[in-house]
N, C-alpha and C. Protein backbone atom coordinates (compact mmCIF):
# COMPACT_ATOMS: atom_id res chain seq x y z
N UNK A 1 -91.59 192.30 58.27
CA UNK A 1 -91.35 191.50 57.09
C UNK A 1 -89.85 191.47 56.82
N UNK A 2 -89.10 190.09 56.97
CA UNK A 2 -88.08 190.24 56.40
C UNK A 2 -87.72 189.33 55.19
N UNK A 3 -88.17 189.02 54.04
CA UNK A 3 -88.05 188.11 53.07
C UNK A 3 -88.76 188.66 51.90
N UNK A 4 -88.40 189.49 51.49
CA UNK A 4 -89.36 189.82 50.12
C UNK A 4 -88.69 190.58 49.10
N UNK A 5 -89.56 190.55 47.77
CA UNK A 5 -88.55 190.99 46.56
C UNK A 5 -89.58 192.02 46.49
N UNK A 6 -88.83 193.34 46.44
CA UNK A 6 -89.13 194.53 46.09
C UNK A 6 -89.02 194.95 44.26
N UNK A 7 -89.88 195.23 43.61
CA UNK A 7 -90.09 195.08 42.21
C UNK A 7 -90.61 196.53 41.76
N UNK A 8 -90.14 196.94 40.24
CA UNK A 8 -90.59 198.33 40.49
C UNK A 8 -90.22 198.24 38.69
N UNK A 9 -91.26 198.49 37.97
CA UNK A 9 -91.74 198.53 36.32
C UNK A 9 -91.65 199.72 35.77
N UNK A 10 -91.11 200.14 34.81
CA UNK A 10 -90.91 201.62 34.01
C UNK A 10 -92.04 201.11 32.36
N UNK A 11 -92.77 201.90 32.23
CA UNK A 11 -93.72 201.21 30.59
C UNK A 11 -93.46 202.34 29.91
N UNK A 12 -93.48 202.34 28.78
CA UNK A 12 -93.04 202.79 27.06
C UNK A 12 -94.33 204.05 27.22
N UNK A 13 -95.65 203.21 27.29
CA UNK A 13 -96.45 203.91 26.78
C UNK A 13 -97.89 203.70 28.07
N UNK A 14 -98.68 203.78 27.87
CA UNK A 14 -100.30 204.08 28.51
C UNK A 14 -100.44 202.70 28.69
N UNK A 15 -99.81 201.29 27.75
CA UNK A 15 -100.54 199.89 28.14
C UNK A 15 -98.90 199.03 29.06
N UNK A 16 -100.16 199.29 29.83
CA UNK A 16 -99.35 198.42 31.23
C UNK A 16 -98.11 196.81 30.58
N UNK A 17 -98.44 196.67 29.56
CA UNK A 17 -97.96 195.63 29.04
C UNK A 17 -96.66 196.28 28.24
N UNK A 18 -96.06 197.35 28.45
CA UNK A 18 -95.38 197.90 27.78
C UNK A 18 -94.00 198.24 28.30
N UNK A 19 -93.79 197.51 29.30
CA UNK A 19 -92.80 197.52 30.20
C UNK A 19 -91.18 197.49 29.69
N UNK A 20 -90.61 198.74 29.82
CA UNK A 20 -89.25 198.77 28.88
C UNK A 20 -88.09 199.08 30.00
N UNK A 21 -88.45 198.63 31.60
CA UNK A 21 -87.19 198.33 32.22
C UNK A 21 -88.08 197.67 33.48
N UNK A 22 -86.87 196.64 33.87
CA UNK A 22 -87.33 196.39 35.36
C UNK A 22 -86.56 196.26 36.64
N UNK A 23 -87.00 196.61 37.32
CA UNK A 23 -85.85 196.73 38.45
C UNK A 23 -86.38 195.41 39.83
N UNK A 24 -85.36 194.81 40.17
CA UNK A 24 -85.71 194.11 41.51
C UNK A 24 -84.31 194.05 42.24
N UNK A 25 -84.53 194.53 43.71
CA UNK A 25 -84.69 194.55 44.83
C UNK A 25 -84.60 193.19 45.93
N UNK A 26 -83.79 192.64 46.08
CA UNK A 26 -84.17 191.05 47.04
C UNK A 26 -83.40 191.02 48.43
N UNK A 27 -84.46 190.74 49.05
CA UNK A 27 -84.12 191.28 51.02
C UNK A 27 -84.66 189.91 51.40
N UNK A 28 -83.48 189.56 51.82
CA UNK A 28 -83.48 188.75 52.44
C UNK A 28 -82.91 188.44 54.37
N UNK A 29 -83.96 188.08 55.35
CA UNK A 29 -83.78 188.34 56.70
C UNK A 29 -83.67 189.74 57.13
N UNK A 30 -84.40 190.51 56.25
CA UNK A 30 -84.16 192.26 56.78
C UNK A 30 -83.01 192.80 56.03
N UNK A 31 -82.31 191.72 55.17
CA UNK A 31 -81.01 193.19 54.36
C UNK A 31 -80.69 192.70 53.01
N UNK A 32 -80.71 193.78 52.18
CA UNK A 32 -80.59 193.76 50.83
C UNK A 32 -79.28 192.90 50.80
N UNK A 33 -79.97 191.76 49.75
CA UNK A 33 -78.85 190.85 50.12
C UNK A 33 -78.61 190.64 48.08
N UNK A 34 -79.33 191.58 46.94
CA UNK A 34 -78.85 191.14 45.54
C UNK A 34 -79.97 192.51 44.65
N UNK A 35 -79.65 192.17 43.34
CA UNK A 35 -80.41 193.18 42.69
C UNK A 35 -80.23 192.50 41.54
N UNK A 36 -81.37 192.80 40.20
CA UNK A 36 -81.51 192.75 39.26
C UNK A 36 -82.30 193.86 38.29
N UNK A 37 -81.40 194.30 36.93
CA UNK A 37 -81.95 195.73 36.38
C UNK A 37 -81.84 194.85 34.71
N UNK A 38 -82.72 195.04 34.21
CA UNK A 38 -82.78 195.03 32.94
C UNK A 38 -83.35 196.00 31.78
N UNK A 39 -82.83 195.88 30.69
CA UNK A 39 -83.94 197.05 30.32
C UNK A 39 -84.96 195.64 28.93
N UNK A 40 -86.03 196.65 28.95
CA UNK A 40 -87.24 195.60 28.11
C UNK A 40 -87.97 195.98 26.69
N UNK A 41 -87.63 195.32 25.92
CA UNK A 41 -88.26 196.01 24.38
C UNK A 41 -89.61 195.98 24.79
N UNK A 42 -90.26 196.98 24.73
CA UNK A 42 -91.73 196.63 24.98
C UNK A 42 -92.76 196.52 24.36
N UNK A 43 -93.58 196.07 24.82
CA UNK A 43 -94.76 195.13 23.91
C UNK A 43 -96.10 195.71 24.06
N UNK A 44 -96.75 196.94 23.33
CA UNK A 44 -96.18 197.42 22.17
C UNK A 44 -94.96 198.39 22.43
N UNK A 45 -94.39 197.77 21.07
CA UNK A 45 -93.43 198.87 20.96
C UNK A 45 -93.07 200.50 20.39
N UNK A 46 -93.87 201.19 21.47
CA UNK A 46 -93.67 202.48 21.15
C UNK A 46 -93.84 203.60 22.69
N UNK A 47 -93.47 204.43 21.93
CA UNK A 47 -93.21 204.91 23.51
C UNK A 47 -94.14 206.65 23.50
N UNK A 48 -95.01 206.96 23.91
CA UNK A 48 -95.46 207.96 24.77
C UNK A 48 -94.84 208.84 25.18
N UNK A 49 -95.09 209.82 24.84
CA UNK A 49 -94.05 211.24 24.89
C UNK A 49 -93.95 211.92 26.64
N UNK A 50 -95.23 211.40 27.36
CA UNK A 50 -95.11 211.83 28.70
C UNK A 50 -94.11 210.97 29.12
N UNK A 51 -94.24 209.36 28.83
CA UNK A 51 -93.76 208.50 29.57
C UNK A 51 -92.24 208.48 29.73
N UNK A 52 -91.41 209.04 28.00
CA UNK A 52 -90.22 209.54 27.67
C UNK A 52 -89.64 210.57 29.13
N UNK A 53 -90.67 211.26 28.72
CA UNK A 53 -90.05 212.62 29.93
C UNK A 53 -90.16 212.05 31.38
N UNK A 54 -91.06 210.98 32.37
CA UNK A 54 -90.51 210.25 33.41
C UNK A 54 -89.44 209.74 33.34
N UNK A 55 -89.28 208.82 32.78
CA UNK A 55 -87.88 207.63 32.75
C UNK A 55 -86.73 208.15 32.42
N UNK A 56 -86.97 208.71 30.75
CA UNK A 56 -86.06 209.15 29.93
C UNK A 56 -85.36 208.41 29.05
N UNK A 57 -86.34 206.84 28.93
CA UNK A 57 -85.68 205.66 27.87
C UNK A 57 -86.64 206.02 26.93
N UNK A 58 -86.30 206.07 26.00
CA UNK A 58 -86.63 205.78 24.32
C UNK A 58 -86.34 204.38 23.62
N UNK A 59 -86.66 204.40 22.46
CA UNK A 59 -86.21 203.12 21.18
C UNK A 59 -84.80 203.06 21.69
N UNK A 60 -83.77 204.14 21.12
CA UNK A 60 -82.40 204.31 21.35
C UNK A 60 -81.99 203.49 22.88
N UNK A 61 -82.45 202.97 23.50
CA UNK A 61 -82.35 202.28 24.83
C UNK A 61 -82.92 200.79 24.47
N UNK A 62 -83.67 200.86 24.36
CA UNK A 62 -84.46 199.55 24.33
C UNK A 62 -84.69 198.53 22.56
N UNK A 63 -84.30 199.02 22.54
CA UNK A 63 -84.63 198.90 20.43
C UNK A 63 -83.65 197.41 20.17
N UNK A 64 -82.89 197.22 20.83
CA UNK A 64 -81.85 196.13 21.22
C UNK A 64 -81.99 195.08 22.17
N UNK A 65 -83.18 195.47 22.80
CA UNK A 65 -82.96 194.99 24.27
C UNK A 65 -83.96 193.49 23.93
N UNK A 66 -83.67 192.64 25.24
CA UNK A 66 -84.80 190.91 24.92
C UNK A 66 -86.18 191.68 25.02
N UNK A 67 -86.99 190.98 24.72
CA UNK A 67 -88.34 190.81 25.41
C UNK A 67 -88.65 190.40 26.87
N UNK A 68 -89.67 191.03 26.65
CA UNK A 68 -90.03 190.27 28.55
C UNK A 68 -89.94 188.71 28.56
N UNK A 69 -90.31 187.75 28.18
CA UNK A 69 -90.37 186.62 28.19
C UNK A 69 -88.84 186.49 28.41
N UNK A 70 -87.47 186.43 27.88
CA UNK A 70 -86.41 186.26 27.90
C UNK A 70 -86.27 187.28 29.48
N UNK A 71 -86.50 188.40 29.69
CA UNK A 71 -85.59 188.72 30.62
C UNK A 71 -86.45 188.44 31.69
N UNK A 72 -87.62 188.02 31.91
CA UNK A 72 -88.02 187.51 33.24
C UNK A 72 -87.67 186.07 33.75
N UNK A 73 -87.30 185.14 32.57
CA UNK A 73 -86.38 183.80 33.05
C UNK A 73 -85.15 184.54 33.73
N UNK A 74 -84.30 185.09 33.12
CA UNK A 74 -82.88 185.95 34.22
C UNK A 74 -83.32 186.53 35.64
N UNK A 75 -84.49 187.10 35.21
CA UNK A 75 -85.14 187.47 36.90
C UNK A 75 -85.29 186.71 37.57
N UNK A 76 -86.25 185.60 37.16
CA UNK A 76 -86.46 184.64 38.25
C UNK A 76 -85.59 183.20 38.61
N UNK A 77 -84.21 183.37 37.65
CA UNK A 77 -83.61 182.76 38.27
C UNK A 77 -82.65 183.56 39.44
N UNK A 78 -82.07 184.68 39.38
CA UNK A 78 -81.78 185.39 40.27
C UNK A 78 -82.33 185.21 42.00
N UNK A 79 -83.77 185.58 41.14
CA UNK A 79 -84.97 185.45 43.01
C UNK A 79 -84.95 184.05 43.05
N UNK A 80 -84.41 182.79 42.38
CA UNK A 80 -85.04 181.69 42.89
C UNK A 80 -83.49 181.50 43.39
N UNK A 81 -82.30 182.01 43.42
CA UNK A 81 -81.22 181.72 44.27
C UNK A 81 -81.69 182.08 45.43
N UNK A 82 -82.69 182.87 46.14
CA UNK A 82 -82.70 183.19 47.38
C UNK A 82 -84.02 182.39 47.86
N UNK A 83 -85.12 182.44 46.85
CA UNK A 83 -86.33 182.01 47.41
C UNK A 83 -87.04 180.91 46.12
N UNK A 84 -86.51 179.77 46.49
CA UNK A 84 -86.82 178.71 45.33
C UNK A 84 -88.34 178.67 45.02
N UNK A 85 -89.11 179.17 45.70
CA UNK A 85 -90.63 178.74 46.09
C UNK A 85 -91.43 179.88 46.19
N UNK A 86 -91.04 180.95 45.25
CA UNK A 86 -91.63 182.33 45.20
C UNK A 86 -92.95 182.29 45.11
N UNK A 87 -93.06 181.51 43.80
CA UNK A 87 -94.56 181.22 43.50
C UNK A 87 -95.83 180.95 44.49
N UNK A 88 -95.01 180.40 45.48
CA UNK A 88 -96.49 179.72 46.47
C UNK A 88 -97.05 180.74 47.28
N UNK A 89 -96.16 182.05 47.00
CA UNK A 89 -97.21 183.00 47.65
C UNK A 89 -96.14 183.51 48.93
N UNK A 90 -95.98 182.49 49.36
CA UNK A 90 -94.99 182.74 51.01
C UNK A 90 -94.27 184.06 50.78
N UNK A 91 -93.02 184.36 49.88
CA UNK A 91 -92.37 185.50 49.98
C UNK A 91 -92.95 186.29 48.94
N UNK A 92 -93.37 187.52 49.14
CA UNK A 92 -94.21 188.85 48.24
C UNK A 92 -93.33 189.08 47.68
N UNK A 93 -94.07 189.72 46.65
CA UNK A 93 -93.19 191.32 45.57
C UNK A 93 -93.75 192.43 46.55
N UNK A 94 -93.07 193.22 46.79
CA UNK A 94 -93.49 194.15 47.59
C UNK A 94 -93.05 195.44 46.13
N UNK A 95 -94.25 196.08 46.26
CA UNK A 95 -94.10 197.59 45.60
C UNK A 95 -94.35 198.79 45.69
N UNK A 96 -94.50 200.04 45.17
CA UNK A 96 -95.49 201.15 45.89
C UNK A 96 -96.00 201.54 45.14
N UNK A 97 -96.68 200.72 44.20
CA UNK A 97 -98.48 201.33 43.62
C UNK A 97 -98.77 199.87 43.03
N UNK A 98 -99.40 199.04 44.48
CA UNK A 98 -99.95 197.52 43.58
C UNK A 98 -100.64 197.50 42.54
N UNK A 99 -101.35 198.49 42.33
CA UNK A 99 -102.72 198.48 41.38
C UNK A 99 -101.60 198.60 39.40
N UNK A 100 -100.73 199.32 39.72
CA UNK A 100 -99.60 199.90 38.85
C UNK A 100 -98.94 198.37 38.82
N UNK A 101 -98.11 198.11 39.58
CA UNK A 101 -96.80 197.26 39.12
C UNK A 101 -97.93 195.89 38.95
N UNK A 102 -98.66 195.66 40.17
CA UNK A 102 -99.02 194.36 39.59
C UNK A 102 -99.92 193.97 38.25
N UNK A 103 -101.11 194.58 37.93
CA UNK A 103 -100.77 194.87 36.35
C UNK A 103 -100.24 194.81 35.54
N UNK A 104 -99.41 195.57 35.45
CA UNK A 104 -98.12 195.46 34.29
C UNK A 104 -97.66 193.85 34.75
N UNK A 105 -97.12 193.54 35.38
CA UNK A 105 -96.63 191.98 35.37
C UNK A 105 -98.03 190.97 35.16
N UNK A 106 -99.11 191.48 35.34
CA UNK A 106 -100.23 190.32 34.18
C UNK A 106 -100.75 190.56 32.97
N UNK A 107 -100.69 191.63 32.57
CA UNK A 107 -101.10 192.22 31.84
C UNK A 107 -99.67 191.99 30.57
N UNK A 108 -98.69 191.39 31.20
CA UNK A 108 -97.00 191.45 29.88
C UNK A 108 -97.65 189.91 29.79
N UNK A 109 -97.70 189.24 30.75
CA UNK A 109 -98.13 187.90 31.31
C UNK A 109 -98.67 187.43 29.69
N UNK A 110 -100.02 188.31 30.12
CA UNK A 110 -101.02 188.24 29.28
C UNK A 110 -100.63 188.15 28.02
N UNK A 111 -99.68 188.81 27.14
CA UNK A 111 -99.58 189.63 26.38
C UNK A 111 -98.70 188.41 25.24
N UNK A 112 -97.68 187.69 26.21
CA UNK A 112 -97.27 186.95 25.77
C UNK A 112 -97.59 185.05 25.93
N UNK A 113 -98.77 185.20 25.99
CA UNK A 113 -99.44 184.27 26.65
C UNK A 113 -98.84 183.07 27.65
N UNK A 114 -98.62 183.95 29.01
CA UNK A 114 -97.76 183.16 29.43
C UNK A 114 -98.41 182.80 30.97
N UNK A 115 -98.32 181.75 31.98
CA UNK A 115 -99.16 181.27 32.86
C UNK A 115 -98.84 182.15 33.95
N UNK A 116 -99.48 182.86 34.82
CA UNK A 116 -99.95 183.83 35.71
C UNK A 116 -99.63 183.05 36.74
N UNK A 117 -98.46 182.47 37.61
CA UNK A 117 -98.26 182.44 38.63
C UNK A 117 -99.12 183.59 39.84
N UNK A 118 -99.84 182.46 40.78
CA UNK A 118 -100.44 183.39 41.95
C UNK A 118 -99.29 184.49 42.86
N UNK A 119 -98.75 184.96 42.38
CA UNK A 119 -98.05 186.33 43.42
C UNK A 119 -98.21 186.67 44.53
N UNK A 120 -97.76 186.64 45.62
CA UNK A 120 -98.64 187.49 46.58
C UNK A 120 -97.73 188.96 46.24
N UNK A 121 -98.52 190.28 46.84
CA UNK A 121 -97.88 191.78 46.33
C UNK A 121 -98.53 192.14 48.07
N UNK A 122 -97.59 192.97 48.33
CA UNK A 122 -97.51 193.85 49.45
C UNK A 122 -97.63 195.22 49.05
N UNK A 123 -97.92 196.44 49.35
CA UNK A 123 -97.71 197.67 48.77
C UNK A 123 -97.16 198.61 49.61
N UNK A 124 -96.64 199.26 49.38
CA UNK A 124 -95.52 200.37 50.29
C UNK A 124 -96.76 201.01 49.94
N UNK A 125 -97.43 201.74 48.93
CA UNK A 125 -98.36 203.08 48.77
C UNK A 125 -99.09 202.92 49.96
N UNK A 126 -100.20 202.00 49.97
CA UNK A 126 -100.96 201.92 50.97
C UNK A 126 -100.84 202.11 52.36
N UNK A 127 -99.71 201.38 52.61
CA UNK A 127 -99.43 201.48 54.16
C UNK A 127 -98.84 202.70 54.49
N UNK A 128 -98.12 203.10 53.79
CA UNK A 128 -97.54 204.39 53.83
C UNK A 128 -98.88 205.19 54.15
N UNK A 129 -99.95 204.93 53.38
CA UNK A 129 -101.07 206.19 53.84
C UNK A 129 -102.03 205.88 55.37
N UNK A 130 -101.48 204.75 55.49
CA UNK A 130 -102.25 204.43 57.35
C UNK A 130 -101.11 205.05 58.27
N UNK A 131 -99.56 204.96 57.71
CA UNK A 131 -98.57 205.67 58.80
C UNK A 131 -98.59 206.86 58.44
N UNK A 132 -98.99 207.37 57.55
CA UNK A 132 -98.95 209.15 57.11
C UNK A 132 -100.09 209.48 56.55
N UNK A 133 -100.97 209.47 57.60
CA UNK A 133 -102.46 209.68 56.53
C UNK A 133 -102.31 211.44 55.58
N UNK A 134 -101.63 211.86 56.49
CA UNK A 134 -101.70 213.74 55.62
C UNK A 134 -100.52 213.49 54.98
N UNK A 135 -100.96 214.27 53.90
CA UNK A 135 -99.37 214.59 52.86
C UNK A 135 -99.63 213.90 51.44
N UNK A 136 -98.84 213.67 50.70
CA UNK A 136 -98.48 213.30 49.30
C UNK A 136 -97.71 212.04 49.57
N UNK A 137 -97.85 210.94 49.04
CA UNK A 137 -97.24 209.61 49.21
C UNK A 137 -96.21 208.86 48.20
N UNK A 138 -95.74 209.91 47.10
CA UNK A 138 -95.15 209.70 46.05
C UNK A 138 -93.76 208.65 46.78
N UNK A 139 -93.58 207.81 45.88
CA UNK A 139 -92.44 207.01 46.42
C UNK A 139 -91.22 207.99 47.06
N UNK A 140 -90.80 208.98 46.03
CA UNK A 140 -89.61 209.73 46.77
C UNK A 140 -89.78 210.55 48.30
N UNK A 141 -91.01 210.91 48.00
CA UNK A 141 -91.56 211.28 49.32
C UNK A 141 -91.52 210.30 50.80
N UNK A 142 -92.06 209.55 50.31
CA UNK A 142 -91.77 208.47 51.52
C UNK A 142 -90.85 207.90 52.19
N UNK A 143 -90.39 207.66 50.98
CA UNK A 143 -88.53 206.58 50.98
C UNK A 143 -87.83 208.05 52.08
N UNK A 144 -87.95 209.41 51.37
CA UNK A 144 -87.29 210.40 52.39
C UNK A 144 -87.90 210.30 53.94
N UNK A 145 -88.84 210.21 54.28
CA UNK A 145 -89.48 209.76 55.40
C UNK A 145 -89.13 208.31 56.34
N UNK A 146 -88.75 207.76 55.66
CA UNK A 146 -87.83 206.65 55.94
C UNK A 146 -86.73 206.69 56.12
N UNK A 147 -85.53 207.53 55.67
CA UNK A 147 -84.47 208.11 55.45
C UNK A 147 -83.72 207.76 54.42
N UNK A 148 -84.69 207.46 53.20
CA UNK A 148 -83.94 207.28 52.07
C UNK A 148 -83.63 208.23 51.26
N UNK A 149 -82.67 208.70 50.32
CA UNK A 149 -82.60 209.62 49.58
C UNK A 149 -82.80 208.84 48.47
N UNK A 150 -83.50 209.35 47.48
CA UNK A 150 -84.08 208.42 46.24
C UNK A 150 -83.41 209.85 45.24
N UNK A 151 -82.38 209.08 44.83
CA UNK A 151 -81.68 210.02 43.48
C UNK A 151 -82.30 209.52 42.42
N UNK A 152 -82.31 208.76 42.03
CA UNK A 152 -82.56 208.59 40.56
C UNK A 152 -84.07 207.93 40.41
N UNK A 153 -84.51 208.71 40.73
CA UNK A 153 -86.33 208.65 40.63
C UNK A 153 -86.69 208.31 39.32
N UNK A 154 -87.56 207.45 38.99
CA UNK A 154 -88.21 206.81 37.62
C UNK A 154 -86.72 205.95 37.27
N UNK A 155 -85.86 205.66 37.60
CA UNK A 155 -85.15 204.27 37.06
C UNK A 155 -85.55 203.08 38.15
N UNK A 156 -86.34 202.40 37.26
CA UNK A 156 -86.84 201.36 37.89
C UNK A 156 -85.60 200.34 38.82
N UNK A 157 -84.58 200.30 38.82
CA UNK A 157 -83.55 199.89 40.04
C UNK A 157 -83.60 200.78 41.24
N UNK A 158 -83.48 201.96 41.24
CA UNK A 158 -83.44 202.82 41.82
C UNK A 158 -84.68 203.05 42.74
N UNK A 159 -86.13 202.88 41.71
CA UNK A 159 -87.13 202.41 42.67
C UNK A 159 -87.59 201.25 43.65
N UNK A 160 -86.33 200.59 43.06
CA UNK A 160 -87.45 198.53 43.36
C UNK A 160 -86.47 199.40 44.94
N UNK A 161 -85.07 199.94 44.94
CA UNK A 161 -84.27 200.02 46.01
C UNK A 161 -84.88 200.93 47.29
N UNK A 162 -85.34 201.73 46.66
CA UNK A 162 -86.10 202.68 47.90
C UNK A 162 -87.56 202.20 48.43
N UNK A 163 -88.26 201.18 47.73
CA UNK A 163 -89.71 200.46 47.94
C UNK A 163 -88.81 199.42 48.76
N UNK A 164 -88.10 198.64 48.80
CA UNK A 164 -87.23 197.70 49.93
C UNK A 164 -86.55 198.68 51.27
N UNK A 165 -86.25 199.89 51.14
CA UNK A 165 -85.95 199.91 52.28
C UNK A 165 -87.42 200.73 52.96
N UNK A 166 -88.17 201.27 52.03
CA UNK A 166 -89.45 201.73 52.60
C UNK A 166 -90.14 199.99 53.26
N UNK A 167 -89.97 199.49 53.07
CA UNK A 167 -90.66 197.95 53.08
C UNK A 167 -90.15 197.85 54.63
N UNK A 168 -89.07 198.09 54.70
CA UNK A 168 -87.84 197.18 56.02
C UNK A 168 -88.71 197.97 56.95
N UNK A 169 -88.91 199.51 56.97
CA UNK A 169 -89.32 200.46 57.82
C UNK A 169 -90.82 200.55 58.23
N UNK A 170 -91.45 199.91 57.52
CA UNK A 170 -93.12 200.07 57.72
C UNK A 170 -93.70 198.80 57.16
N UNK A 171 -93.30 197.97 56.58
CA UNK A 171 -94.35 196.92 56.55
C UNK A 171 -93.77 195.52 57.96
């Protein structure tokens, strides 16, 4: 696979619709060729005391920040400089927990009643467990198996970046 946007969601709280950063990732012909990081007031707005201790964004981060509706027009004009025609399916979001990221992007969809473009989603989790059936498959885990060093684990830039080069290496 060489054409796909690697995407990777941080949420506030327990509802997938709660998405308070996003990170993308855009590979284009096999090499990271752009990036986009925003952070997202999320909808609802409140944040989950486990979810605090992953990420480490609070209100104090996001309390300022657009809504999803505003910062996914900036996203997708970004990905439509590389791939005008995302929508039709041809170039994926590639991620590493489809069941996780893609959700949250229908479920915000949803939220703000907004039209559900067909996606296609690739998943780093999965395949990762047909090339490594033994072991633990946590993104940092893998991406190191790949030879990524994943520093800044739970910042959703940081993830969309290590799910793209896990992507280059195994899908």
């Amino acid at each position: 696979m060489k054409d796909f946007v690697a995407i990777d969601f941080e949420t506030a709280n327990g509802q997938h619709s709660s998405i308070c950063s996003v990170g993308i990732v855009i590979v284009k012909n096999g090499e990271i060729v752009d990036n986009f990081y925003s952070l997202v007031k999320p909808t609802p707005n409140y944040y989950a005391q486990f979810c605090q201790a992953v990420h480490g964004l609070g209100h104090c981060d996001t309390d300022e920040a657009r809504e999803f509706p505003e910062v996914w027009v900036d996203a997708q004009k970004k990905i439509h400089e590389y791939f005008p025609y995302m929508e039709d399916g041809e170039v994926p979001f590639v991620v590493h927990n489809k069941a996780f990221d893609e959700s949250c992007l229908k479920t915000v969809f949803a939220a703000y009643d907004i039209a559900y473009p067909d996606y296609a989603f690739e998943c780093t989790l999965l395949k990762s467990r047909k090339v490594w059936p033994e072991g633990h498959h946590n993104l940092n885990i893998i991406a190191d198996y790949c030879g990524y060093n994943l520093q800044n684990h739970h910042h959703a830039l940081a993830d969309a970046e290590a799910c793209a080069w896990i992507a280059r290496e195994i899908l």
